[in-house]
C-alpha atoms as a PDB file:
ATOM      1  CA  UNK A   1     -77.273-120.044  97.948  1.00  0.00           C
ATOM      2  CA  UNK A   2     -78.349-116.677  98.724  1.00  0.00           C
ATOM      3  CA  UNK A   3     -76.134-114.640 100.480  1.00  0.00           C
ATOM      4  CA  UNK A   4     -76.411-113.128 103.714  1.00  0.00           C
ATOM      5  CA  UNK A   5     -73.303-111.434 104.056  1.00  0.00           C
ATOM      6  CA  UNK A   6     -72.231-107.080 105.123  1.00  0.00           C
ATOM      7  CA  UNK A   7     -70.066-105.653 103.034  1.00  0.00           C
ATOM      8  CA  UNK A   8     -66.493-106.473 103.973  1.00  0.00           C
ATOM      9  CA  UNK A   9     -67.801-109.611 105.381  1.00  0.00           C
ATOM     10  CA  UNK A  10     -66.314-112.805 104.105  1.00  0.00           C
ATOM     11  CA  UNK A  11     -66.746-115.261 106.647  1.00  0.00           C
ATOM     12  CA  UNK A  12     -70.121-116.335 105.301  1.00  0.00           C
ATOM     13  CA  UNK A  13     -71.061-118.723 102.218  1.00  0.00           C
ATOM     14  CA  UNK A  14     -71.482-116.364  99.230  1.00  0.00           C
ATOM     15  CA  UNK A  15     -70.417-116.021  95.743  1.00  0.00           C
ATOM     16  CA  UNK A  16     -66.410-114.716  95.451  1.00  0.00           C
ATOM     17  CA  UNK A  17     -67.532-111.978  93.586  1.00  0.00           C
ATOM     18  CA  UNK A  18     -68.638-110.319  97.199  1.00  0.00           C
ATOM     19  CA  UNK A  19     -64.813-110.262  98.161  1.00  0.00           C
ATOM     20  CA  UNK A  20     -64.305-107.034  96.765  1.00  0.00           C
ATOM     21  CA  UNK A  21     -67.531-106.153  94.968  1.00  0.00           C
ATOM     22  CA  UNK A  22     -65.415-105.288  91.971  1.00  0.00           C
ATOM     23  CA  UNK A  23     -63.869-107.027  89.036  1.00  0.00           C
ATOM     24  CA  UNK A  24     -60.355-108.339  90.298  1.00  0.00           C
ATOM     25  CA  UNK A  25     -60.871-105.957  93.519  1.00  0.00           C
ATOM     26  CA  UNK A  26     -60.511-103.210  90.999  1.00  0.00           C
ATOM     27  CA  UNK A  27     -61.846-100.151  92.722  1.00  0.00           C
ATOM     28  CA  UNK A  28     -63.217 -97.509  89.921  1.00  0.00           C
ATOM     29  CA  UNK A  29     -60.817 -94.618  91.408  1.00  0.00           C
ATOM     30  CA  UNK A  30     -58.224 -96.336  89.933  1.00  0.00           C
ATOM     31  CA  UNK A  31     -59.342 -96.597  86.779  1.00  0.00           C
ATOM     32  CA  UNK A  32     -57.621 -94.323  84.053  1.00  0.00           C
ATOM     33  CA  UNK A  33     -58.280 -94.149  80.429  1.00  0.00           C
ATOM     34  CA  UNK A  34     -55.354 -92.746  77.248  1.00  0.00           C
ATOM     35  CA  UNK A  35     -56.907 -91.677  74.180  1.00  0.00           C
ATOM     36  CA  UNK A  36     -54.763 -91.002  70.508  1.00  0.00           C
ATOM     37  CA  UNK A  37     -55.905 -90.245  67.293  1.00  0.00           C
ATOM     38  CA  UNK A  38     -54.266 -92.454  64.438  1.00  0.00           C
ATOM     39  CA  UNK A  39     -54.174 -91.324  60.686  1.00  0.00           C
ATOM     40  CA  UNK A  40     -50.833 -91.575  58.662  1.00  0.00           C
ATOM     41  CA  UNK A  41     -48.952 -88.555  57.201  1.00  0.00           C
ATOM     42  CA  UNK A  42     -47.128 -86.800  55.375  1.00  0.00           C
ATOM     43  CA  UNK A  43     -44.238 -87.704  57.041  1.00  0.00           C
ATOM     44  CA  UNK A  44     -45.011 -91.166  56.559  1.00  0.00           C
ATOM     45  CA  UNK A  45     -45.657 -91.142  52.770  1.00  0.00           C
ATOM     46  CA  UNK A  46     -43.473 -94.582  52.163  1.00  0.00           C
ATOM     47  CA  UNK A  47     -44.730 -96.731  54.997  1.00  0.00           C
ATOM     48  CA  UNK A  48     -48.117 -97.807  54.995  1.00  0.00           C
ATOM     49  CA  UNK A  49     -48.132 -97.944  59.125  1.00  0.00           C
ATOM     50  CA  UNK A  50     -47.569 -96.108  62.233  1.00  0.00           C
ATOM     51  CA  UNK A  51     -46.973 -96.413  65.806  1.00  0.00           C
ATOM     52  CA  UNK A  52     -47.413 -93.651  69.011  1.00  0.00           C
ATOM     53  CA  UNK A  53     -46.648 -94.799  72.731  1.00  0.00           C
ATOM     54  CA  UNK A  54     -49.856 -94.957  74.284  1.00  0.00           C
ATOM     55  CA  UNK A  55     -48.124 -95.337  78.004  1.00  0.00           C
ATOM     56  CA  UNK A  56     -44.831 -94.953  79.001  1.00  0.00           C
ATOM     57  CA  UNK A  57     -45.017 -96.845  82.686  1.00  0.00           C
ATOM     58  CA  UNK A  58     -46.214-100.535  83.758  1.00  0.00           C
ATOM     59  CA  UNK A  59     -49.962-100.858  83.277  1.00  0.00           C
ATOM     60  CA  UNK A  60     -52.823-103.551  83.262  1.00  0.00           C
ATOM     61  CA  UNK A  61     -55.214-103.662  80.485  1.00  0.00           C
ATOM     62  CA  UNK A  62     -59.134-103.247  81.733  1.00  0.00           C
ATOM     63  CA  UNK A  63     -60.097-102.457  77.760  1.00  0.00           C
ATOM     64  CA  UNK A  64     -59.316-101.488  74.742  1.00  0.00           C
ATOM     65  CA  UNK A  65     -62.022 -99.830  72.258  1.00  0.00           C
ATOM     66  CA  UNK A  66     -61.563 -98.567  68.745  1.00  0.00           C
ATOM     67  CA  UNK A  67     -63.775 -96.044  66.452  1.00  0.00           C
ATOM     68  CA  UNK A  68     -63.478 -95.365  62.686  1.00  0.00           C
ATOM     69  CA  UNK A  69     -63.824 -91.964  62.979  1.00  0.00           C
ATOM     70  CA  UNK A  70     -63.285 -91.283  58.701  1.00  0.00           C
ATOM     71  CA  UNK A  71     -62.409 -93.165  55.690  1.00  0.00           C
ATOM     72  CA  UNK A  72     -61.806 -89.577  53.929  1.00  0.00           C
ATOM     73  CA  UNK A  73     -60.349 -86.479  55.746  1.00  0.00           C
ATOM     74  CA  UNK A  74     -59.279 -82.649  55.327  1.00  0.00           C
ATOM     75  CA  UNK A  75     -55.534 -83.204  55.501  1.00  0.00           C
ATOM     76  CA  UNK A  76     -54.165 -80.180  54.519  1.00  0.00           C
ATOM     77  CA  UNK A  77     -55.570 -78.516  57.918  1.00  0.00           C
ATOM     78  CA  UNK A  78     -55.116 -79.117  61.598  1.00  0.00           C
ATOM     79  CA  UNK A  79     -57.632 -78.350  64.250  1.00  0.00           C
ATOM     80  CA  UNK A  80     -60.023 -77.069  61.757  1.00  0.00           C
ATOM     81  CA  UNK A  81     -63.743 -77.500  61.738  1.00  0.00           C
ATOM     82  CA  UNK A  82     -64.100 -79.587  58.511  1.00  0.00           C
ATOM     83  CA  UNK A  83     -61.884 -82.187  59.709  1.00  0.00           C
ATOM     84  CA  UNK A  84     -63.686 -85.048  58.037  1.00  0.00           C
ATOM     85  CA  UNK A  85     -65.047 -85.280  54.725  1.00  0.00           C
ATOM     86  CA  UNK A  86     -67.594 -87.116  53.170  1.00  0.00           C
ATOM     87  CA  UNK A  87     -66.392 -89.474  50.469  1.00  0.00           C
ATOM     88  CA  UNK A  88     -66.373 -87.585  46.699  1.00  0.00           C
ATOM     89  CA  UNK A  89     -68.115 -90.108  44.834  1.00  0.00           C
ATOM     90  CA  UNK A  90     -70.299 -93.699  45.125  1.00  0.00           C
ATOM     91  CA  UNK A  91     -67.344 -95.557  44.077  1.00  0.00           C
ATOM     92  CA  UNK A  92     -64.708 -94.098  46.500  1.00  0.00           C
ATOM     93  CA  UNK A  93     -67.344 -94.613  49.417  1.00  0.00           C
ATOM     94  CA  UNK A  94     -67.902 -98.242  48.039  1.00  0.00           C
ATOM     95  CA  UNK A  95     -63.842 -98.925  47.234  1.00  0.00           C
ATOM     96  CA  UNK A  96     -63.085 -97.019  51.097  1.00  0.00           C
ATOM     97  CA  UNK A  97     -66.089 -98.103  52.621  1.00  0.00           C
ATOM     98  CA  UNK A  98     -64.889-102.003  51.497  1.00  0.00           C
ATOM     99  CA  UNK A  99     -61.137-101.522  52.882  1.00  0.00           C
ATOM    100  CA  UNK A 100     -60.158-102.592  56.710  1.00  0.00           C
ATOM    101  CA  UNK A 101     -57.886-100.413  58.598  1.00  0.00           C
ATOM    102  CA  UNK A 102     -55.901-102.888  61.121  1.00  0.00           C
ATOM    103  CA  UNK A 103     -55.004-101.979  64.558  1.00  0.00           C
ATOM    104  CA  UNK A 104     -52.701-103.741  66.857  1.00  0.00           C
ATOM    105  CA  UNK A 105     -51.680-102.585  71.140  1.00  0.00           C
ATOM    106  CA  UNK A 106     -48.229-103.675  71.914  1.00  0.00           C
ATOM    107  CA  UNK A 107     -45.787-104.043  74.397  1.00  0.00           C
ATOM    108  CA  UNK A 108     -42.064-104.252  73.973  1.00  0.00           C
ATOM    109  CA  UNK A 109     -38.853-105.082  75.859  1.00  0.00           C
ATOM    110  CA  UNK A 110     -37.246-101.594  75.603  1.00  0.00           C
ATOM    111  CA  UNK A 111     -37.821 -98.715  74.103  1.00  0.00           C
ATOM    112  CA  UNK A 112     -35.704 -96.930  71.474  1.00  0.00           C
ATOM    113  CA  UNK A 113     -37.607 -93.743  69.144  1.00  0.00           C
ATOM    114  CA  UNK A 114     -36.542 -95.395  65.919  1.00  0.00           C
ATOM    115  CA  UNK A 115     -38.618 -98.107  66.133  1.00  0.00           C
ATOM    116  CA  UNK A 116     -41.810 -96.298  65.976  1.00  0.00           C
ATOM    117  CA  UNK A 117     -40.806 -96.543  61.985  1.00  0.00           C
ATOM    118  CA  UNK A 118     -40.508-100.766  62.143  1.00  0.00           C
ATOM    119  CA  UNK A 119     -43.861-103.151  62.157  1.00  0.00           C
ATOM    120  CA  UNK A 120     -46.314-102.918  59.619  1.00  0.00           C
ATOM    121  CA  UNK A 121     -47.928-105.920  57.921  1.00  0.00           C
ATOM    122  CA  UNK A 122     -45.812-109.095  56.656  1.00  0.00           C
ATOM    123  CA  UNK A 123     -42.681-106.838  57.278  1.00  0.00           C
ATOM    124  CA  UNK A 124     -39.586-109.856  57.785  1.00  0.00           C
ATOM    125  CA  UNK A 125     -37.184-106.905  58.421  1.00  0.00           C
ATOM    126  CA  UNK A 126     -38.753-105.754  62.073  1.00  0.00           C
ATOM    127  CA  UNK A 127     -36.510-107.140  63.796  1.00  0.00           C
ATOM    128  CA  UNK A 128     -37.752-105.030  67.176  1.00  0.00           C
ATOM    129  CA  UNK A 129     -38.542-106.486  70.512  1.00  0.00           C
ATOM    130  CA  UNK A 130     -42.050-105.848  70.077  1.00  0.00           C
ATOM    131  CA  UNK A 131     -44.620-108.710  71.690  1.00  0.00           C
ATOM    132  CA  UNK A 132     -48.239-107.683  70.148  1.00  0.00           C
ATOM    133  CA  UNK A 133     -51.024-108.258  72.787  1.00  0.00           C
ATOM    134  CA  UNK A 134     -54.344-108.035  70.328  1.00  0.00           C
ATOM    135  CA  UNK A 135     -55.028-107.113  66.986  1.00  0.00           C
ATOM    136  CA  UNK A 136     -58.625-105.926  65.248  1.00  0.00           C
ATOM    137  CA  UNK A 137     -59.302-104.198  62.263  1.00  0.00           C
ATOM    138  CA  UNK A 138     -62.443-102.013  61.610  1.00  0.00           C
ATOM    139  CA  UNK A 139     -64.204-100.260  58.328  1.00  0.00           C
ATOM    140  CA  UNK A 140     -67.174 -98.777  57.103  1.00  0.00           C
ATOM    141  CA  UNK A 141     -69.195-101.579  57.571  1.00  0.00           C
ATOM    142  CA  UNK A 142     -67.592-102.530  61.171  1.00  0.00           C
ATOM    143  CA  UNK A 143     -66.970 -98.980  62.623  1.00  0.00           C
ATOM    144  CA  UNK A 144     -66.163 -99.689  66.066  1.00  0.00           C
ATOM    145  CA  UNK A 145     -64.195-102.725  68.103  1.00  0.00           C
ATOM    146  CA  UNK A 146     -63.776-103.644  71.471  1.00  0.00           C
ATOM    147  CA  UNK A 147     -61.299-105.950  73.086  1.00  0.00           C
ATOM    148  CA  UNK A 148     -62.048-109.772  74.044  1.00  0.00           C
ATOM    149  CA  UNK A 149     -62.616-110.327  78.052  1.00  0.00           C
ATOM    150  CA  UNK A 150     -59.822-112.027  78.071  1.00  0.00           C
ATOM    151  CA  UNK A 151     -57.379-109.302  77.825  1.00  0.00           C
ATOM    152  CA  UNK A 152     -58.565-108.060  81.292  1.00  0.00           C
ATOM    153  CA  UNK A 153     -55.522-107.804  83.303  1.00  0.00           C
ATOM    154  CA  UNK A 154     -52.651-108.008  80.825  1.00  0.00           C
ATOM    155  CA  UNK A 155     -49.784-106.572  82.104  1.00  0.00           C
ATOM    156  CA  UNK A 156     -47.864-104.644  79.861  1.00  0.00           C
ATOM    157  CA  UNK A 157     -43.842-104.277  81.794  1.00  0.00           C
ATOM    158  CA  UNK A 158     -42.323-103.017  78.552  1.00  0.00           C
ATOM    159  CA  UNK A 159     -44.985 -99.114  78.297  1.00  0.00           C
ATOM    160  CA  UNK A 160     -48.240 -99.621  76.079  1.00  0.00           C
ATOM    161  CA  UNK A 161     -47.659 -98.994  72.463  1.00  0.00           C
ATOM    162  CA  UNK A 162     -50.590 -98.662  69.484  1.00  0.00           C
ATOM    163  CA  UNK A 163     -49.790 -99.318  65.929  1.00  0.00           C
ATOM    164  CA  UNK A 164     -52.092 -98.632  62.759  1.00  0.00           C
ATOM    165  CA  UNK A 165     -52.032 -99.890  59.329  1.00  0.00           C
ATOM    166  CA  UNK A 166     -53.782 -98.456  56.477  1.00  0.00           C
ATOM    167  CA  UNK A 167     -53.516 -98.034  53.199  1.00  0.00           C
ATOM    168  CA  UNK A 168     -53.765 -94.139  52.653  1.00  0.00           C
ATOM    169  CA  UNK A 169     -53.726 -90.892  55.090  1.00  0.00           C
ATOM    170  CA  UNK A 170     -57.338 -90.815  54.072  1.00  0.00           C
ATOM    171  CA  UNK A 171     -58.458 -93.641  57.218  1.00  0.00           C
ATOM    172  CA  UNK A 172     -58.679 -91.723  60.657  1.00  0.00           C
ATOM    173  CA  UNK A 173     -58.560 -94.223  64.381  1.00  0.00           C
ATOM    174  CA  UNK A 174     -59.826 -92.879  67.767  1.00  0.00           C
ATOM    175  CA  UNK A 175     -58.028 -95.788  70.054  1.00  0.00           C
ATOM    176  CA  UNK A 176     -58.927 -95.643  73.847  1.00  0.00           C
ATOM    177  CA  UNK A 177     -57.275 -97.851  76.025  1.00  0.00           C
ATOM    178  CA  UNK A 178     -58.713 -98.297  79.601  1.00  0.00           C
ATOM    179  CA  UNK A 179     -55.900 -98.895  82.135  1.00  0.00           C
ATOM    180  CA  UNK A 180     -54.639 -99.797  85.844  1.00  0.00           C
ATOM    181  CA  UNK A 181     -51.301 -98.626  87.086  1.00  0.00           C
ATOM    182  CA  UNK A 182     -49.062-101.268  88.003  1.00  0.00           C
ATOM    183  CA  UNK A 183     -48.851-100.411  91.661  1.00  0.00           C
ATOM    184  CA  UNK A 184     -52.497-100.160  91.896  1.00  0.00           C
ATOM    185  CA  UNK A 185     -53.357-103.877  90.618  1.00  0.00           C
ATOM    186  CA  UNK A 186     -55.288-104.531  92.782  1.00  0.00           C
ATOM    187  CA  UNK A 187     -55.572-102.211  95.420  1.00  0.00           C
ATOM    188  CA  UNK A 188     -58.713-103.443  96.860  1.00  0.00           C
ATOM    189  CA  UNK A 189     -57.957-107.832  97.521  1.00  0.00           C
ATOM    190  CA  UNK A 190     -58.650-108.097 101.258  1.00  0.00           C
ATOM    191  CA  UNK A 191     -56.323-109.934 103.859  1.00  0.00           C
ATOM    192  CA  UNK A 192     -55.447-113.326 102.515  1.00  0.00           C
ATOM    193  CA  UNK A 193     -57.123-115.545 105.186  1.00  0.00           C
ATOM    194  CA  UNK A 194     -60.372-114.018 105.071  1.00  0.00           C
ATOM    195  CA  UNK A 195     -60.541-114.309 101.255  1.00  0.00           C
ATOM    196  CA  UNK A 196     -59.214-118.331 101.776  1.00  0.00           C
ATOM    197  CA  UNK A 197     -62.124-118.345 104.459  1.00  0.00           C
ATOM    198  CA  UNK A 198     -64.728-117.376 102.059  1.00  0.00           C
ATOM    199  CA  UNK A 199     -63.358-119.088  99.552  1.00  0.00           C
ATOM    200  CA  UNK A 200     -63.634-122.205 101.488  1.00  0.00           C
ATOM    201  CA  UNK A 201     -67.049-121.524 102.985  1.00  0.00           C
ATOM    202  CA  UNK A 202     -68.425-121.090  99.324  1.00  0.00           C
ATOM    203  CA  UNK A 203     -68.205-124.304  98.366  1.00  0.00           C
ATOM    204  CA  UNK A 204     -68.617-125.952 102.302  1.00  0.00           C
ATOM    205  CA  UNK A 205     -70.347-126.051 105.073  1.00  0.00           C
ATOM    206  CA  UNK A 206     -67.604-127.384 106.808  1.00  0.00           C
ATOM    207  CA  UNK A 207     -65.564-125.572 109.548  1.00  0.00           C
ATOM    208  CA  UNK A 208     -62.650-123.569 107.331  1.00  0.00           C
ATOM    209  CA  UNK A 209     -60.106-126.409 106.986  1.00  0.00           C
ATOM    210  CA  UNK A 210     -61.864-129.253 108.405  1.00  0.00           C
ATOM    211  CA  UNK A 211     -59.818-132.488 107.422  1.00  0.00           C
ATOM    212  CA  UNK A 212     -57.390-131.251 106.327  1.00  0.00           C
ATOM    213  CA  UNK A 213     -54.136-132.807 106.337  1.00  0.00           C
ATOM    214  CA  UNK A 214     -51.030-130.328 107.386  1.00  0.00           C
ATOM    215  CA  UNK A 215     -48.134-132.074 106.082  1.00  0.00           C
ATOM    216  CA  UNK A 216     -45.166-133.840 108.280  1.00  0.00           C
ATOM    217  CA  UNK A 217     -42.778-131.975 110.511  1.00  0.00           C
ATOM    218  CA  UNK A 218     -39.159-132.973 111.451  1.00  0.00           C
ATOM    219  CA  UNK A 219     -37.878-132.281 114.920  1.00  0.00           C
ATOM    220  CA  UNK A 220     -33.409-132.208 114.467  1.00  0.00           C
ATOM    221  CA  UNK A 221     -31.534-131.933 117.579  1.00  0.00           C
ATOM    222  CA  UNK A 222     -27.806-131.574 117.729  1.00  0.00           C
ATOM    223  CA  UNK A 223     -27.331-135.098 118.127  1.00  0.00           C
ATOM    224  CA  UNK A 224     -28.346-136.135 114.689  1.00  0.00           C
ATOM    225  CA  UNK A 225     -31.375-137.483 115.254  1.00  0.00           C
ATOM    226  CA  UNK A 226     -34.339-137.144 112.978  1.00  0.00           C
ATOM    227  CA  UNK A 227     -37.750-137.981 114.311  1.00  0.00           C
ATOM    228  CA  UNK A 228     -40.562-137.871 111.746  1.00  0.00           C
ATOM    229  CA  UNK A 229     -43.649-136.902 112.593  1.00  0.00           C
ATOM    230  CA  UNK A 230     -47.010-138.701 111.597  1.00  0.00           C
ATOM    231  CA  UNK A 231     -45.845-142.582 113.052  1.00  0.00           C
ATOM    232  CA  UNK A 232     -42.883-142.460 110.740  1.00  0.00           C
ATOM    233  CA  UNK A 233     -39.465-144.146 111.299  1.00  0.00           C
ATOM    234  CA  UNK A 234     -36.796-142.747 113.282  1.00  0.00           C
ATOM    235  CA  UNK A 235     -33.396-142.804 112.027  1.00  0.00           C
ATOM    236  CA  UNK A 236     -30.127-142.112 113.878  1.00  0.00           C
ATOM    237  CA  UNK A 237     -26.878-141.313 112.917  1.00  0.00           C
ATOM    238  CA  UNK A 238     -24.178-138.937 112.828  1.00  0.00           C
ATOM    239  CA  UNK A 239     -24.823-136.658 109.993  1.00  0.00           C
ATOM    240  CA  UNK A 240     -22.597-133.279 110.099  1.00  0.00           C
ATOM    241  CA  UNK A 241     -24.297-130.328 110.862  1.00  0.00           C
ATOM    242  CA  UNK A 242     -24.704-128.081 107.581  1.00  0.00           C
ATOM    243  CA  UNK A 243     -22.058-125.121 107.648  1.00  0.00           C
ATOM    244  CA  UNK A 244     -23.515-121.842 109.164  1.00  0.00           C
ATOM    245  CA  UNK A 245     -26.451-124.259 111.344  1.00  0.00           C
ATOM    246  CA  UNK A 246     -26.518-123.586 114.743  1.00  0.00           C
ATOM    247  CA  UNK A 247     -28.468-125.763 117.393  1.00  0.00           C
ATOM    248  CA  UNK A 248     -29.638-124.784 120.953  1.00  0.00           C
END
């Protein structure tokens, strides 16, 4: 059915999509993106894994998209130009090249600066109130991910968290994560009628509603009698008025 309608128009038979124009009403302006770069340490020279808070408020997933950006890296500098290295032989390109680096987002119930240490792989001692909301890996041979459609819309309550786990400081992540304020979810759904209307006239040609049944209604008078509505019986009796009812 081709459709006919303006924009802002619902009240003609078009796909749902021409609601709002946008995925989920989502209008672009709203749109924000949080980058981090994830390599482990130094500091972490025990722990195979580490965590940074990506967001600290109430978001909504749009996307999440990953990079390799080195499986060998000048670590002994910051902000320099040589920041990543080519591998120093065939057989640490092939042994590197070979190993995944694995990459989960996160959301958690609170949020205490300790537990940026916990998670990892396998790790039965977490014990952190951590719900994971997709996990990927990448290497030399997969260099780049990007989140299933499916996570559109997640809603993270708890602040977004990233975690990494690698085996060595060698293995460099770019993580981008593509976001919606909570507030601003969705900030472009028209008036609820008019989207029911469309709705409706998408799938009918039928006047909006047409047979459709409203339900019964009860009309209660102070005398304790209940008529029902739709032919039903009619019963009378002298049931006490609820406390705090008043009747005119």
């Amino acid at each position: 059915m081709a459709c006919e309608c303006e924009s802002g128009k619902f009240g003609c038979a078009c796909c749902c999509a021409s609601v709002t124009g946008l995925r989920a009403g989502i209008h672009p302006d709203f749109i924000r993106t949080v980058t981090v770069d994830l390599a482990l340490t130094e500091a972490t020279p025990t722990r195979t894994q580490i965590s940074l808070p990506l967001i600290t408020g109430p978001i909504h997933i749009v996307s999440v998209s990953v990079g390799m950006a080195s499986i060998k890296r000048n670590v002994n500098i910051l902000n320099a130009a040589k920041q990543i290295e080519l591998p120093g032989s065939t057989g640490y390109a092939t042994v590197y090249g070979a190993t995944p680096v694995m990459f989960s987002i996160y959301t958690a119930g609170k949020f205490v600066t300790g537990d940026l240490a916990d998670g990892g792989f396998a790790n039965p001692a977490t014990g952190v109130d951590r719900f994971y909301v997709t996990t990927g890996a990448v290497s030399s041979q997969a260099p780049s991910w990007q989140s299933p459609p499916d996570l559109f819309g997640y809603f993270c309550d708890g602040a977004t968290f990233v975690e990494m786990n690698a085996p060595n400081d060698q293995f460099g992540l770019r993580v981008t994560l593509t976001y919606v304020d909570r507030l601003e979810f969705s900030p472009a759904y028209p008036e609820p009628v008019q989207t029911l209307q469309h709705y409706w006239s998408c799938a009918r040609e039928e006047e909006f509603l047409s047979g459709m049944y409203g339900g019964t209604s009860f009309d209660v008078d102070s005398s304790g009698t209940v008529s029902e509505g739709g032919g039903g019986r009619v019963s009378t009796g002298t049931e006490p008025t609820p406390t705090g009812w008043t009747f005119d």
